[in-house]
Protein backbone atom coordinates (compact mmCIF):
# COMPACT_ATOMS: atom_id res chain seq x y z
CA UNK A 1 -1.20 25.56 -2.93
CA UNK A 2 -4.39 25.00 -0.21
CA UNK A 3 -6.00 23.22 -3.15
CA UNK A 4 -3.17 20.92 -3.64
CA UNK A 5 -2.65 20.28 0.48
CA UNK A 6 -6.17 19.45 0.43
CA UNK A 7 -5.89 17.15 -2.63
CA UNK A 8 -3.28 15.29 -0.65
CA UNK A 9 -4.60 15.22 2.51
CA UNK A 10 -7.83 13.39 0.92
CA UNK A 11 -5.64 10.95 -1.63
CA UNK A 12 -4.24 9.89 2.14
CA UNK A 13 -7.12 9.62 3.61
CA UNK A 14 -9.05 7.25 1.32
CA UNK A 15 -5.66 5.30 0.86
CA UNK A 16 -5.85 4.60 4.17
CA UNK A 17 -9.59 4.02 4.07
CA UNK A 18 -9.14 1.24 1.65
CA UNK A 19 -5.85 -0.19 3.67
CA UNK A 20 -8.57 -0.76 6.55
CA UNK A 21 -10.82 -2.42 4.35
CA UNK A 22 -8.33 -4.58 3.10
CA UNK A 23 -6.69 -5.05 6.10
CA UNK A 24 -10.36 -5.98 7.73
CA UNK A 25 -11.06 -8.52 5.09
CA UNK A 26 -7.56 -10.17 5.85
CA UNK A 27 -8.07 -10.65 9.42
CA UNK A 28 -11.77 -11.81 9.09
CA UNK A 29 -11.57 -13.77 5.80
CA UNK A 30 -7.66 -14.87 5.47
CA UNK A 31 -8.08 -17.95 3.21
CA UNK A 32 -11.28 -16.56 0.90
CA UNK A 33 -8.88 -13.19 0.34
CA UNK A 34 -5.54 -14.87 -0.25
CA UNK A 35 -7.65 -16.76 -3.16
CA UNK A 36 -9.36 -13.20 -4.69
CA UNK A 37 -6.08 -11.67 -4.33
CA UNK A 38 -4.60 -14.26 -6.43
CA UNK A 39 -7.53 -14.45 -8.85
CA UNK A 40 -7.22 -10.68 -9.20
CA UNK A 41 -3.54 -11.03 -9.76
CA UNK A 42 -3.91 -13.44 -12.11
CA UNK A 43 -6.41 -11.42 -13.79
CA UNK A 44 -4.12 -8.32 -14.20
CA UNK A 45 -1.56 -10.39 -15.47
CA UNK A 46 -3.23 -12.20 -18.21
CA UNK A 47 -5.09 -9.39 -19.47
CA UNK A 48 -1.86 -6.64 -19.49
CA UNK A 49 0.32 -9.89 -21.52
CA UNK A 50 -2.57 -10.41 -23.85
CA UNK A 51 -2.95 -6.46 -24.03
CA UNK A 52 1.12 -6.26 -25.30
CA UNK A 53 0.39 -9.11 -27.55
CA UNK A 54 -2.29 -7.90 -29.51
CA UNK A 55 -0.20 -4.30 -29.78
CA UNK A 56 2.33 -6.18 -30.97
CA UNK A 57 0.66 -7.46 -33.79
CA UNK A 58 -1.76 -4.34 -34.24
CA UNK A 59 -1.63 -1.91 -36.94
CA UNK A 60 1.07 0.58 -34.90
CA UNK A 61 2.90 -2.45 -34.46
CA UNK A 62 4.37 -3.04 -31.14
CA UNK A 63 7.79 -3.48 -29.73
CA UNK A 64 9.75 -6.88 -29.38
CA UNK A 65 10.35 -6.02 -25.69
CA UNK A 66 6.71 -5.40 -25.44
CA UNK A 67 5.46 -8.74 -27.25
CA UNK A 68 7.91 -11.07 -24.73
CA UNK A 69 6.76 -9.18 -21.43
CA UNK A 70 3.43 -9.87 -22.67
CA UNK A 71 3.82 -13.52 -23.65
CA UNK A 72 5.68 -13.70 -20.28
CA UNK A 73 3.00 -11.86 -18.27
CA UNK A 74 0.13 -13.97 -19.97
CA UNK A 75 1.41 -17.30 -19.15
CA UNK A 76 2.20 -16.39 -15.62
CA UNK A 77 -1.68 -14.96 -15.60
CA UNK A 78 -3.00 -18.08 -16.83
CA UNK A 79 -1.09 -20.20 -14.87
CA UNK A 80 -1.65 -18.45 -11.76
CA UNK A 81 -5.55 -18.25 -12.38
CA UNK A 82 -5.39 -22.45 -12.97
CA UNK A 83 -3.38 -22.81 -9.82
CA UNK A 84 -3.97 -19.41 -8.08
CA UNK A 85 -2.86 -20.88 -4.44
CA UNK A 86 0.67 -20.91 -6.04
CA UNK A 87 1.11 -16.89 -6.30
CA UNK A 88 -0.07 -16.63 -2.50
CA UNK A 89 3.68 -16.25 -1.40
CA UNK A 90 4.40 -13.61 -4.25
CA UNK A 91 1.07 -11.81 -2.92
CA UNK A 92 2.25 -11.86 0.66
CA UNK A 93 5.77 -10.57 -0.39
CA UNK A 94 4.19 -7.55 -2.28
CA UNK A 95 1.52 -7.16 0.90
CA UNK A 96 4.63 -7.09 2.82
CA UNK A 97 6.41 -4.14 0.23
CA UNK A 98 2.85 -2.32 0.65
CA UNK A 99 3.40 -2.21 4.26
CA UNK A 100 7.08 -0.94 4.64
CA UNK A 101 6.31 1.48 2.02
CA UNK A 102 3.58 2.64 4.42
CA UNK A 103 5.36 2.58 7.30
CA UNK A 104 8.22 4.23 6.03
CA UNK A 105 5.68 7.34 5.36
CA UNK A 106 4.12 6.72 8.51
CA UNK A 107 7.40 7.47 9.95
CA UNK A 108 7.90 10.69 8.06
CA UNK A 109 4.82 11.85 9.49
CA UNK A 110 5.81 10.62 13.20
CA UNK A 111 8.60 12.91 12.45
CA UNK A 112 6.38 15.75 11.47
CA UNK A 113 4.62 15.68 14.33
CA UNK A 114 7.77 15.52 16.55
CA UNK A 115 8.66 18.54 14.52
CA UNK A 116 5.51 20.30 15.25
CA UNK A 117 5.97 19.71 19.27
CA UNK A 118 3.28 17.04 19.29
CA UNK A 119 4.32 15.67 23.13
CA UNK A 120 4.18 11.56 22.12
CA UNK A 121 5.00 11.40 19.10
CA UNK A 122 7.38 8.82 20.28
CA UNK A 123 3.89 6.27 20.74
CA UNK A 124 3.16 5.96 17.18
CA UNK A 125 7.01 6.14 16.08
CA UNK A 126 7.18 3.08 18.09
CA UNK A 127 4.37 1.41 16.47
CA UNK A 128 5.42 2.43 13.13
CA UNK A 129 9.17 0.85 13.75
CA UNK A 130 7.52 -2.67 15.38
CA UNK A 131 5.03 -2.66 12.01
CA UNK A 132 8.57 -2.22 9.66
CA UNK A 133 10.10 -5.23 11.64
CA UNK A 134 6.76 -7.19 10.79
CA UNK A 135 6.73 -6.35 6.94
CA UNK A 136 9.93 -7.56 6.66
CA UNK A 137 9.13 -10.67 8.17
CA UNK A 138 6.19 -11.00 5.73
CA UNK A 139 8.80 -10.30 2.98
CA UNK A 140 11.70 -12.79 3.32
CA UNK A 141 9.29 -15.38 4.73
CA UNK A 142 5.72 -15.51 2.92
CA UNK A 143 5.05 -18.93 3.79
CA UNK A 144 5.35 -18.79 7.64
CA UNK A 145 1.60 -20.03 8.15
CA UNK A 146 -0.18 -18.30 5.32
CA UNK A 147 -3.63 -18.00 6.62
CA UNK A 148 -2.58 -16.41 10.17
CA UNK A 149 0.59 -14.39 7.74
CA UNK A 150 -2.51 -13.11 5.62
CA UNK A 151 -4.25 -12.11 9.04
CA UNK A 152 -0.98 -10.25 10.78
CA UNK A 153 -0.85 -8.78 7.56
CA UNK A 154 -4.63 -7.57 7.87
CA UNK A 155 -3.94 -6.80 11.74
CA UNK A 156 -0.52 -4.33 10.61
CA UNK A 157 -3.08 -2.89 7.60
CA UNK A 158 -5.64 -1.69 9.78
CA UNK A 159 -3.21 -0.69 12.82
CA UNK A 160 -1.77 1.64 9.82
CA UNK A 161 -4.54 2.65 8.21
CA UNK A 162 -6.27 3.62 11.76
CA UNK A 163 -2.54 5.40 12.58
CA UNK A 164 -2.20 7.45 9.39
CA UNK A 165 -5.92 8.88 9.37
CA UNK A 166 -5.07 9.61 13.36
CA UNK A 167 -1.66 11.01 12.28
CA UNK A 168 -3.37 13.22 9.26
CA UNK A 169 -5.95 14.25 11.56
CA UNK A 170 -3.24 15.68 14.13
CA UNK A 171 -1.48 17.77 11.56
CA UNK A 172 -4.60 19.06 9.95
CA UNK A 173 -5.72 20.25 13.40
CA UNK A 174 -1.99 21.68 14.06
CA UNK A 175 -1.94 23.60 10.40
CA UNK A 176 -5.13 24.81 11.40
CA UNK A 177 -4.20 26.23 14.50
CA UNK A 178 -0.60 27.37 13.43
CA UNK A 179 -3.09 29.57 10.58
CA UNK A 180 -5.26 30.75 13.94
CA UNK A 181 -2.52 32.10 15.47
CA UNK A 182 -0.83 33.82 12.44
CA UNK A 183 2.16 31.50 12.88
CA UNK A 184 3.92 31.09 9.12
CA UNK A 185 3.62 27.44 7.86
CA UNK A 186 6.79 26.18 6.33
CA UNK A 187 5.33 24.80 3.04
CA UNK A 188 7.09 26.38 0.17
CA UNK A 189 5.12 27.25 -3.38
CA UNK A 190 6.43 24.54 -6.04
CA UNK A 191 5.42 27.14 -8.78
């Protein structure tokens, strides 16, 4: 069970390492990322339609379902990489689903802390709720000035990614201490 906290606690921790990075990039490079975002997108999207297609017609022989999500996805992909400023809203609505998803945790773990007796908790909780009012924003309105969207987005990315490794940090060192002091740790063995 130790193995598998620590397994977790280190998935979170280079999540949120390559949030930062992202979110760093954003802020300092808006218009160059919104354009390798949508080239990567693009990308992704040609190659998984062409990969369907060629199953389809392979020797295991594909579904039908398969062959027209793949027909779909490659003519979006090559569309989008011959006009790739035209997926920059659909990017910034699924930068703005990354973010509520990660504030949502983020407010788990404000929670946790609470839980733990962690004085201000109510500090980051705060934050967390003011970053979920942004993502939404970024979601039902992508094209409210996409460069400076692209670099609120990188802003909220690296305010999260700075919160969570702050957040994980704080309940590493209270585990740790509740261990010290022979407190039991309410974590329950899945086996």
């Amino acid at each position: 069970m130790r193995e598998l906290l620590k397994d977790i606690k280190w998935s979170l921790i280079l999540a949120s390492l390559l949030f930062l990075f992202l979110g760093i990039a954003l802020l300092i490079w808006p218009h160059t990322s919104n354009l390798i975002l949508c080239y990567i997108v693009a990308a992704v999207l040609t190659a998984y339609g062409l990969f369907n297609i060629v199953a389809y017609f392979g020797k295991e022989r594909g579904s039908l379902i398969g062959l027209i999500v793949g027909v779909i996805c490659a003519a979006f992909g090559v569309y989008a990489l011959v006009q790739p400023t035209r997926i920059s809203d659909i990017i910034s609505i699924i930068l703005g689903v990354a973010v509520l998803v990660d504030g949502t945790m983020s407010l788990r773990r404000d929670f946790e802390l609470r839980e733990r007796g962690f004085v201000r908790w109510w500090l980051p909780f705060g934050l967390d709720v003011l970053i979920l009012i942004l993502g939404a924003i970024v979601i039902f309105n992508p094209g409210l000035f996409a460069e400076l969207l692209l670099q609120i987005v990188g802003v909220i990315l690296i305010y999260e990614s700075v919160s969570d490794l702050w957040t994980i940090h704080r309940l590493a060192k209270l585990a740790r201490a509740a261990v010290v002091e022979g407190e039991v740790i309410d974590v329950q063995d899945a086996e």
